[in-house]
N, C-alpha and C. Protein backbone atom coordinates (compact mmCIF):
# COMPACT_ATOMS: atom_id res chain seq x y z
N UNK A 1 5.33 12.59 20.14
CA UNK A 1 4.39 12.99 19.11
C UNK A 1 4.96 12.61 17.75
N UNK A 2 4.22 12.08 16.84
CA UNK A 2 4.78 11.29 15.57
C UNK A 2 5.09 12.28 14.43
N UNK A 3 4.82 13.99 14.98
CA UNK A 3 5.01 14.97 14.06
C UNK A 3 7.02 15.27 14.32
N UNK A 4 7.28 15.11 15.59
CA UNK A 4 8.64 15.10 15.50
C UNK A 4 9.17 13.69 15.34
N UNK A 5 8.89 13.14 14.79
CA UNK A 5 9.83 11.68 14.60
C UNK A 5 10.86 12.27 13.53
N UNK A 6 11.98 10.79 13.17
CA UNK A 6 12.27 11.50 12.11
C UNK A 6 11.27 10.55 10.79
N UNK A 7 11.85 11.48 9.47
CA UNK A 7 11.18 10.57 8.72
C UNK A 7 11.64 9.32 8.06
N UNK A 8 11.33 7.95 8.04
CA UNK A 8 11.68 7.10 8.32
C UNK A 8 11.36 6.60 6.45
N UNK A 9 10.23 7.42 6.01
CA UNK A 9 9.95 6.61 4.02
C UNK A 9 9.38 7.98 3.69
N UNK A 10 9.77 8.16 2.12
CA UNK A 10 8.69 9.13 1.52
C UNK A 10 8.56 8.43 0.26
N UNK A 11 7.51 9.36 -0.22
CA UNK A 11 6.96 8.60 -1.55
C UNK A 11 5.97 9.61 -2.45
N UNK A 12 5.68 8.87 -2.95
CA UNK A 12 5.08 9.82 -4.08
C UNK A 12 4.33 9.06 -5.67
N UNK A 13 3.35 9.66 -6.07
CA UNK A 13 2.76 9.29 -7.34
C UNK A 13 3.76 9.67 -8.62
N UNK A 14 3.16 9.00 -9.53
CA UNK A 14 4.34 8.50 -10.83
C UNK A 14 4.22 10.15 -11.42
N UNK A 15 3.54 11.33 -11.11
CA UNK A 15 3.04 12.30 -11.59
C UNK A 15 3.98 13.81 -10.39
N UNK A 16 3.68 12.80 -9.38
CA UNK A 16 4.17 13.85 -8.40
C UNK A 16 2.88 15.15 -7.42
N UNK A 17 1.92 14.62 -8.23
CA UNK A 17 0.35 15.24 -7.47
C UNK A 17 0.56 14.66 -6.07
N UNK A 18 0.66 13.93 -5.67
CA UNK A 18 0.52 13.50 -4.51
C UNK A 18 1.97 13.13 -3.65
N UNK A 19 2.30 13.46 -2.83
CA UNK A 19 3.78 13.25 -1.92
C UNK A 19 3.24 13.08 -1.04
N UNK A 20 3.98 11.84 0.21
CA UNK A 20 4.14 11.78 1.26
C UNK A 20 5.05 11.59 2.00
N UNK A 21 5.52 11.85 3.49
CA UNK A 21 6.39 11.42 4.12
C UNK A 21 5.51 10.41 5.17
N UNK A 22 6.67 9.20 5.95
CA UNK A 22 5.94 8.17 6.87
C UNK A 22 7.06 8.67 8.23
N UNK A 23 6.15 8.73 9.41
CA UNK A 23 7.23 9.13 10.22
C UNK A 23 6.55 8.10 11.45
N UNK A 24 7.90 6.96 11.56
CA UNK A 24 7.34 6.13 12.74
C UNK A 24 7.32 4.79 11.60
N UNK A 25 7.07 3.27 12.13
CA UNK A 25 7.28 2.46 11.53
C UNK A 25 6.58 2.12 10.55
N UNK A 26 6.99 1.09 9.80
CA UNK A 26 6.72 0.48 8.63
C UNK A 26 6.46 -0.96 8.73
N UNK A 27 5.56 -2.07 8.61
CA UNK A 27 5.58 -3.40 8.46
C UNK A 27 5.88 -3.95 7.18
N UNK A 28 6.39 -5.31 8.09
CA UNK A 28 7.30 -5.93 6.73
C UNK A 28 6.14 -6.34 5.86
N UNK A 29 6.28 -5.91 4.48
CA UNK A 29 5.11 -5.68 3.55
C UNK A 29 4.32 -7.26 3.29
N UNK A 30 3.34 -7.13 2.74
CA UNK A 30 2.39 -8.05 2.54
C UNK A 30 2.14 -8.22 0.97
N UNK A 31 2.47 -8.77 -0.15
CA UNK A 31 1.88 -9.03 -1.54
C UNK A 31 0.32 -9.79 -1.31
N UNK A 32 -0.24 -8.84 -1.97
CA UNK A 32 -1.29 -9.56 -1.85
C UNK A 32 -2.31 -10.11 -3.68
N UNK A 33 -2.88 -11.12 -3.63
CA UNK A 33 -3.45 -11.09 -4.70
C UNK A 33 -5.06 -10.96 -4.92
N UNK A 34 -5.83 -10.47 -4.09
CA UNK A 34 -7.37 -10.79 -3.96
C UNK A 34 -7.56 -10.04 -5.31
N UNK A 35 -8.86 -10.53 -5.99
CA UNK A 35 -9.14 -9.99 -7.64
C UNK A 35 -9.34 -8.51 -7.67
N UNK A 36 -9.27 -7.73 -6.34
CA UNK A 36 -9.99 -6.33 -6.30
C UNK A 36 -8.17 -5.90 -6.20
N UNK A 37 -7.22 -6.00 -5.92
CA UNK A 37 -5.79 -5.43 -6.03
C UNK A 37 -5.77 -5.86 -7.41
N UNK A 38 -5.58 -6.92 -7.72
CA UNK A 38 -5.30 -7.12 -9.52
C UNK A 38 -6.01 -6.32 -10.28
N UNK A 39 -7.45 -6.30 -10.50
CA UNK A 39 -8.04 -5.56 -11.21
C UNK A 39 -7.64 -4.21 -11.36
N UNK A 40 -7.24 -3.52 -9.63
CA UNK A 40 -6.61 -1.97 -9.84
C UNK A 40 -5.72 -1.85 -10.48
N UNK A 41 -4.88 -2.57 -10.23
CA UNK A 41 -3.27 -2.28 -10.76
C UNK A 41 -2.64 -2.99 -11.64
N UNK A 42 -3.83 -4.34 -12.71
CA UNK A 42 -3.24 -4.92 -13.11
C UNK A 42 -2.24 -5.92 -13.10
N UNK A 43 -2.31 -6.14 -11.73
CA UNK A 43 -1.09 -7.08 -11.07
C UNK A 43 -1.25 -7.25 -9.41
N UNK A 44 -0.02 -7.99 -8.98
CA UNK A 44 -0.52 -7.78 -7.61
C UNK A 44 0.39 -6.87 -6.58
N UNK A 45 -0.50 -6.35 -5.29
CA UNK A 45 -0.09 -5.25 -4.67
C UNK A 45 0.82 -5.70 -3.49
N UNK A 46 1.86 -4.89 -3.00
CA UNK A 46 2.21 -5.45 -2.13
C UNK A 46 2.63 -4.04 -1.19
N UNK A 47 1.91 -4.10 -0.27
CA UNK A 47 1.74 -2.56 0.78
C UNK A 47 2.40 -2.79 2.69
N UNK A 48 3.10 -1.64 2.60
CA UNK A 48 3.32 -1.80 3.97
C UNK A 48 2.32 -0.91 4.77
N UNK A 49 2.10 -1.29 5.86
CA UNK A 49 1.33 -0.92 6.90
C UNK A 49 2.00 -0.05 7.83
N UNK A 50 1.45 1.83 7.78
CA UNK A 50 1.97 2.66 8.85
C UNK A 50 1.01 3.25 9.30
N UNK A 51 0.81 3.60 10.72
CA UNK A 51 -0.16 4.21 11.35
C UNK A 51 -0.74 5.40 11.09
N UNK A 52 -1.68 5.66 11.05
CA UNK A 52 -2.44 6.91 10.29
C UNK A 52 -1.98 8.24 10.82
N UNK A 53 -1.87 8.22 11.57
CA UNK A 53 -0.86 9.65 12.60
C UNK A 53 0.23 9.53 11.79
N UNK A 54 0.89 8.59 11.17
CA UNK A 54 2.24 8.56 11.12
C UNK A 54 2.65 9.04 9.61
N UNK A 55 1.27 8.66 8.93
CA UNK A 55 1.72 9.91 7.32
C UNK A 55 1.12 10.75 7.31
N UNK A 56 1.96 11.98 6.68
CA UNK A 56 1.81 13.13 6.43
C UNK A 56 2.20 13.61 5.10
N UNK A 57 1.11 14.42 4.16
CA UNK A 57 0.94 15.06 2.61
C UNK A 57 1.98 15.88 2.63
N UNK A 58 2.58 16.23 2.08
CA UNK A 58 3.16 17.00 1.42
C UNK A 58 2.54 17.87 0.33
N UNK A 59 1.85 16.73 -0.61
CA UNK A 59 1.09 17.41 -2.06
C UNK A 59 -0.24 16.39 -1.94
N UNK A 60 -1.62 16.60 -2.25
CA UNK A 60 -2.33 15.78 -1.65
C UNK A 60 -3.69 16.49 -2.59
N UNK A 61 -3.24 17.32 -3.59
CA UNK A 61 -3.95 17.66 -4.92
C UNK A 61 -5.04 17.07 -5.67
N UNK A 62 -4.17 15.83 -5.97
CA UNK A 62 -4.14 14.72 -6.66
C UNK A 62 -4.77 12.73 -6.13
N UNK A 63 -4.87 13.68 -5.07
CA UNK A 63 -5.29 12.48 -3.82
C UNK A 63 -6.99 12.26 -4.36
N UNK A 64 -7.54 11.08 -4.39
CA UNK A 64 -8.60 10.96 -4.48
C UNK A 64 -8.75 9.38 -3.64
N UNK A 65 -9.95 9.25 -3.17
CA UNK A 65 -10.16 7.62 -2.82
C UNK A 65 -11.19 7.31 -3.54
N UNK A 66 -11.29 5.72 -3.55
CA UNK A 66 -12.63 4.89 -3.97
C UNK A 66 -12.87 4.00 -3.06
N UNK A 67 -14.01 3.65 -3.02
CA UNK A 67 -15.03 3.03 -1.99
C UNK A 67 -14.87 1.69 -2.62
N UNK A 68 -13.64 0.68 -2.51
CA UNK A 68 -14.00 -0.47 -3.03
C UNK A 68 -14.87 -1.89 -2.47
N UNK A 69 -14.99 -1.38 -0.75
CA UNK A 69 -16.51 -2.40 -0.26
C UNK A 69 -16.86 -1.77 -0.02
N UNK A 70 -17.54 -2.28 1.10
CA UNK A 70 -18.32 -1.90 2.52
C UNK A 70 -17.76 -1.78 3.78
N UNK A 71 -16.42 -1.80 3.71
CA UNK A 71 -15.34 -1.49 4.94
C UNK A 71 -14.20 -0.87 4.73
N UNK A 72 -13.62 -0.47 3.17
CA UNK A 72 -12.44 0.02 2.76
C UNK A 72 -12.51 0.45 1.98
N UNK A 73 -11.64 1.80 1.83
CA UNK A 73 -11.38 2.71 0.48
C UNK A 73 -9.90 2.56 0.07
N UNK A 74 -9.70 2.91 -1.29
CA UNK A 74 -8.51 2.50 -1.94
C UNK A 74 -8.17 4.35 -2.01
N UNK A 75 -6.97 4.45 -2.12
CA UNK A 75 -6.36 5.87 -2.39
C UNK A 75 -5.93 5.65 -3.80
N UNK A 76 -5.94 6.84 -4.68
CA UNK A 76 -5.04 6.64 -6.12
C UNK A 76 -4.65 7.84 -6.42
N UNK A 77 -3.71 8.35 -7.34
CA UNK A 77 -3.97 9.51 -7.75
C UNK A 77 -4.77 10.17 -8.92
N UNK A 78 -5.63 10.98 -8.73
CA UNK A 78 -6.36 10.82 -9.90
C UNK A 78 -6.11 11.73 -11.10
N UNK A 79 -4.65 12.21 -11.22
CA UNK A 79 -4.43 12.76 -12.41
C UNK A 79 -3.66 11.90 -12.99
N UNK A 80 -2.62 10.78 -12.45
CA UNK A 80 -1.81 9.67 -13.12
C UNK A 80 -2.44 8.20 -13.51
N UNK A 81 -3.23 8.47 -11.97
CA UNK A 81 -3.79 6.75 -11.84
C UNK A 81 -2.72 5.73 -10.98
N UNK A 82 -1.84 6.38 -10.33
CA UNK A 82 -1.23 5.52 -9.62
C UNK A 82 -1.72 5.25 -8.17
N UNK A 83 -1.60 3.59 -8.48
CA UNK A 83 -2.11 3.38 -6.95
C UNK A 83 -1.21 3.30 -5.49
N UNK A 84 -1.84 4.07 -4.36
CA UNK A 84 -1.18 4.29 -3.66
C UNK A 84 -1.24 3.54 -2.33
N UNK A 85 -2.63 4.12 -2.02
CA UNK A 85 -3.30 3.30 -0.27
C UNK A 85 -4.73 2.43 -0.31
N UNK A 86 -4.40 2.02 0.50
CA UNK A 86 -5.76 0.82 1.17
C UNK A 86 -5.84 1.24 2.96
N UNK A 87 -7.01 1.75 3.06
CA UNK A 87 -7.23 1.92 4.28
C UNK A 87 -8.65 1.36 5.25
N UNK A 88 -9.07 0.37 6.05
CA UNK A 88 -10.01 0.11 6.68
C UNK A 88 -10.88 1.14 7.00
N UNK A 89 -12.00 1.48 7.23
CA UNK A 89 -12.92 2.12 7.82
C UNK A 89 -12.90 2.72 9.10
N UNK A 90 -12.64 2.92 9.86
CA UNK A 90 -12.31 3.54 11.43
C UNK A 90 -10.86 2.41 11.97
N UNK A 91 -10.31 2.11 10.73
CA UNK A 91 -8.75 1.68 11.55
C UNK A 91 -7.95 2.66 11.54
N UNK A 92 -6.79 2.42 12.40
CA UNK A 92 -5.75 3.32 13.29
C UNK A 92 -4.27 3.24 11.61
N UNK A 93 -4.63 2.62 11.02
CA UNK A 93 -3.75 1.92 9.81
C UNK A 93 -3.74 2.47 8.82
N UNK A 94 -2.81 2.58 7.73
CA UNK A 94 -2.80 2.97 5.88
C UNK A 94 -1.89 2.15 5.71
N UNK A 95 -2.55 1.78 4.51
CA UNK A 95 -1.46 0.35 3.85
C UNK A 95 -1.46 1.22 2.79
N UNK A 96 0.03 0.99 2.59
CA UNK A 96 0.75 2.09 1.78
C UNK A 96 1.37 1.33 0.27
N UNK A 97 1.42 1.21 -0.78
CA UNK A 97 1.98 0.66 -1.95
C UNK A 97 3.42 0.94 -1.95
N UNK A 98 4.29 -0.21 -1.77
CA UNK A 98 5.89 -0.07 -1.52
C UNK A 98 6.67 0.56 -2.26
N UNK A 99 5.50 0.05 -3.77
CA UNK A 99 6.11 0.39 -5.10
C UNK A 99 6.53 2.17 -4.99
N UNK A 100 5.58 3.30 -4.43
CA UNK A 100 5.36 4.60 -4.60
C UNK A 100 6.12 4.63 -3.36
N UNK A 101 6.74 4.17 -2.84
CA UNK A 101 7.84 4.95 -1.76
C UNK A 101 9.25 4.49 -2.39
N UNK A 102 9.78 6.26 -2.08
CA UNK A 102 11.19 6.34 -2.70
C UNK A 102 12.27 5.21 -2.38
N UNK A 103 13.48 4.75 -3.14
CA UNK A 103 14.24 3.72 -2.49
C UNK A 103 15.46 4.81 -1.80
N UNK A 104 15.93 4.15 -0.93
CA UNK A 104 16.17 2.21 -0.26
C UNK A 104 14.87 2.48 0.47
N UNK A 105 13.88 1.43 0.50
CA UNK A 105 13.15 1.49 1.56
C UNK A 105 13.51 0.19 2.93
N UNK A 106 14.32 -0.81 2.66
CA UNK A 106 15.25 -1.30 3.65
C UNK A 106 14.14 -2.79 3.44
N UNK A 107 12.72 -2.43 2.98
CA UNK A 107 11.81 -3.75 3.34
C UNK A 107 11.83 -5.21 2.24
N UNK A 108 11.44 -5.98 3.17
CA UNK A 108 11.39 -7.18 2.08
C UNK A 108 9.87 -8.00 2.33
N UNK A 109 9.52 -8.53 1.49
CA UNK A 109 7.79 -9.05 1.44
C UNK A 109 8.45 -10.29 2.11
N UNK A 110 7.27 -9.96 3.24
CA UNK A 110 6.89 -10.79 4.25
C UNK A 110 5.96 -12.29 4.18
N UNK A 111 4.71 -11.69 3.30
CA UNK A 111 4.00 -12.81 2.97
C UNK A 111 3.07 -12.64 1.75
N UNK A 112 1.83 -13.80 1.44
CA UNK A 112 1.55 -13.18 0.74
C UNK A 112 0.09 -13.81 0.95
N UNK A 113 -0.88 -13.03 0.47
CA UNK A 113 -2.42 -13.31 0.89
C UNK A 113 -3.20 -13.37 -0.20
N UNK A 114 -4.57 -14.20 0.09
CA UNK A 114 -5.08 -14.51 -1.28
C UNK A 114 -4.49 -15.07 -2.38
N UNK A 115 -4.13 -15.99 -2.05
CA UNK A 115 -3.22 -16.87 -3.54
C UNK A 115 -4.20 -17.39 -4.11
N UNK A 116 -5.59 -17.90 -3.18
CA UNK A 116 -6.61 -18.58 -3.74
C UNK A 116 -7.26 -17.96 -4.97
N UNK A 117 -6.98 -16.54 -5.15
CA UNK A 117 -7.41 -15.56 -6.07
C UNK A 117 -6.56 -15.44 -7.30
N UNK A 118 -5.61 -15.34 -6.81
CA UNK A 118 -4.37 -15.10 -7.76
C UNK A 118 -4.47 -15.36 -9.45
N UNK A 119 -4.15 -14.99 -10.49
CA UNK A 119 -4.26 -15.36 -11.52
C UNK A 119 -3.28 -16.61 -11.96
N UNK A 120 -3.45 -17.08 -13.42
CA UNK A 120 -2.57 -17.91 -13.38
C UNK A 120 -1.44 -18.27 -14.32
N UNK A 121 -1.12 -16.38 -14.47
CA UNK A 121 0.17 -16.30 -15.72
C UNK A 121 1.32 -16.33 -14.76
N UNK A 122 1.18 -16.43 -13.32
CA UNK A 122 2.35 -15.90 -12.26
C UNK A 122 2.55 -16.96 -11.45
N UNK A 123 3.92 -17.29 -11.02
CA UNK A 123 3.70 -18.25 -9.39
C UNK A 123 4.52 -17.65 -8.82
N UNK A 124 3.83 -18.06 -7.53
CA UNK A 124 4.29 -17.51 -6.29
C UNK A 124 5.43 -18.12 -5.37
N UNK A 125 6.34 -17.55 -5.09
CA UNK A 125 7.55 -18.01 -4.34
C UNK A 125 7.11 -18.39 -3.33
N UNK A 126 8.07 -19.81 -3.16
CA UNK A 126 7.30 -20.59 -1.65
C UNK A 126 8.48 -19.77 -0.56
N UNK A 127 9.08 -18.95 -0.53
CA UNK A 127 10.26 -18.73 0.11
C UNK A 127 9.85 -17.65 1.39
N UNK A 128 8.50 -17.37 1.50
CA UNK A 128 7.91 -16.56 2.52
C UNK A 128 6.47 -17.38 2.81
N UNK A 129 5.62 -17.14 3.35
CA UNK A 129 4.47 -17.56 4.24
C UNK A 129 3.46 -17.18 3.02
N UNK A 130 2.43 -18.17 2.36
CA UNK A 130 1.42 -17.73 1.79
C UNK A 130 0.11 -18.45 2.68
N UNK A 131 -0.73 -17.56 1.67
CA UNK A 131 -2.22 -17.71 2.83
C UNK A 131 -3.14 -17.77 1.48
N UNK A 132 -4.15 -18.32 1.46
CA UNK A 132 -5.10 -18.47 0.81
C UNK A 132 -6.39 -17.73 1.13
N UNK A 133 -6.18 -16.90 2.29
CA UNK A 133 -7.00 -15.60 2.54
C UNK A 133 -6.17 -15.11 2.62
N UNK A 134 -6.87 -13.92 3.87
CA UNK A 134 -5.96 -12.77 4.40
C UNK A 134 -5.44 -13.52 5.67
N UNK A 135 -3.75 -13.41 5.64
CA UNK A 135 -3.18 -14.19 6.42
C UNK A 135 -3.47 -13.77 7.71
């Protein structure tokens, strides 16, 4: 049961409204650039992927989502504004913002998606796998 694991990441908003712990794995993170991550955060996001069983609130006050399609809501906090999660619609998944989990978190960006989007004050390191969608 993923309630006794141990805990493996925690994290938290720039405010502290919102805490979590991740218990059970983590994927090697994804930067992504599609114009709907930039626009949130001003930049681009780069989130690891842990199974929805597998986080658990601590503080969850401050927790709000937005409906950014027709298949996914974004998590933020809504007394700081820090962004936190991206979650599919009936997926088993939360893509979690690397940035808001405490260090060491041990991970390194894996790849990166939507470059086709990307703005063009930044370039992107050829030193991992890019995709011009979602890889």
């Amino acid at each position: 049961m993923s309630g006794e694991a141990e805990v493996r990441a925690t994290g938290r908003c720039l405010c502290g409204a919102v805490a979590f712990e991740v218990r059970g794995e983590l994927t090697p993170p994804t930067a992504c650039h599609c114009s709907q991550c930039r626009r949130q955060t001003g930049h681009f996001v780069v989130s690891s992927n842990a199974a929805r069983e597998d986080v658990t609130f601590q503080k969850d006050g401050g927790l709000a989502w937005y409906r950014s399609s027709d298949f996914a809501q974004r998590g933020f906090c809504k007394e700081c504004g820090s962004t936190l999660f991206w979650t599919p619609d009936g997926g088993d998944y939360i893509a979690i913002a690397v940035g808001a989990l405490d260090p060491p978190t041990g991970l390194k960006i894996a790849k990166h998606i939507f470059v086709g989007s990307k703005s063009d004050y930044y370039d992107v390191p050829d030193d991992v796998p890019i995709f011009d969608a979602d890889g």
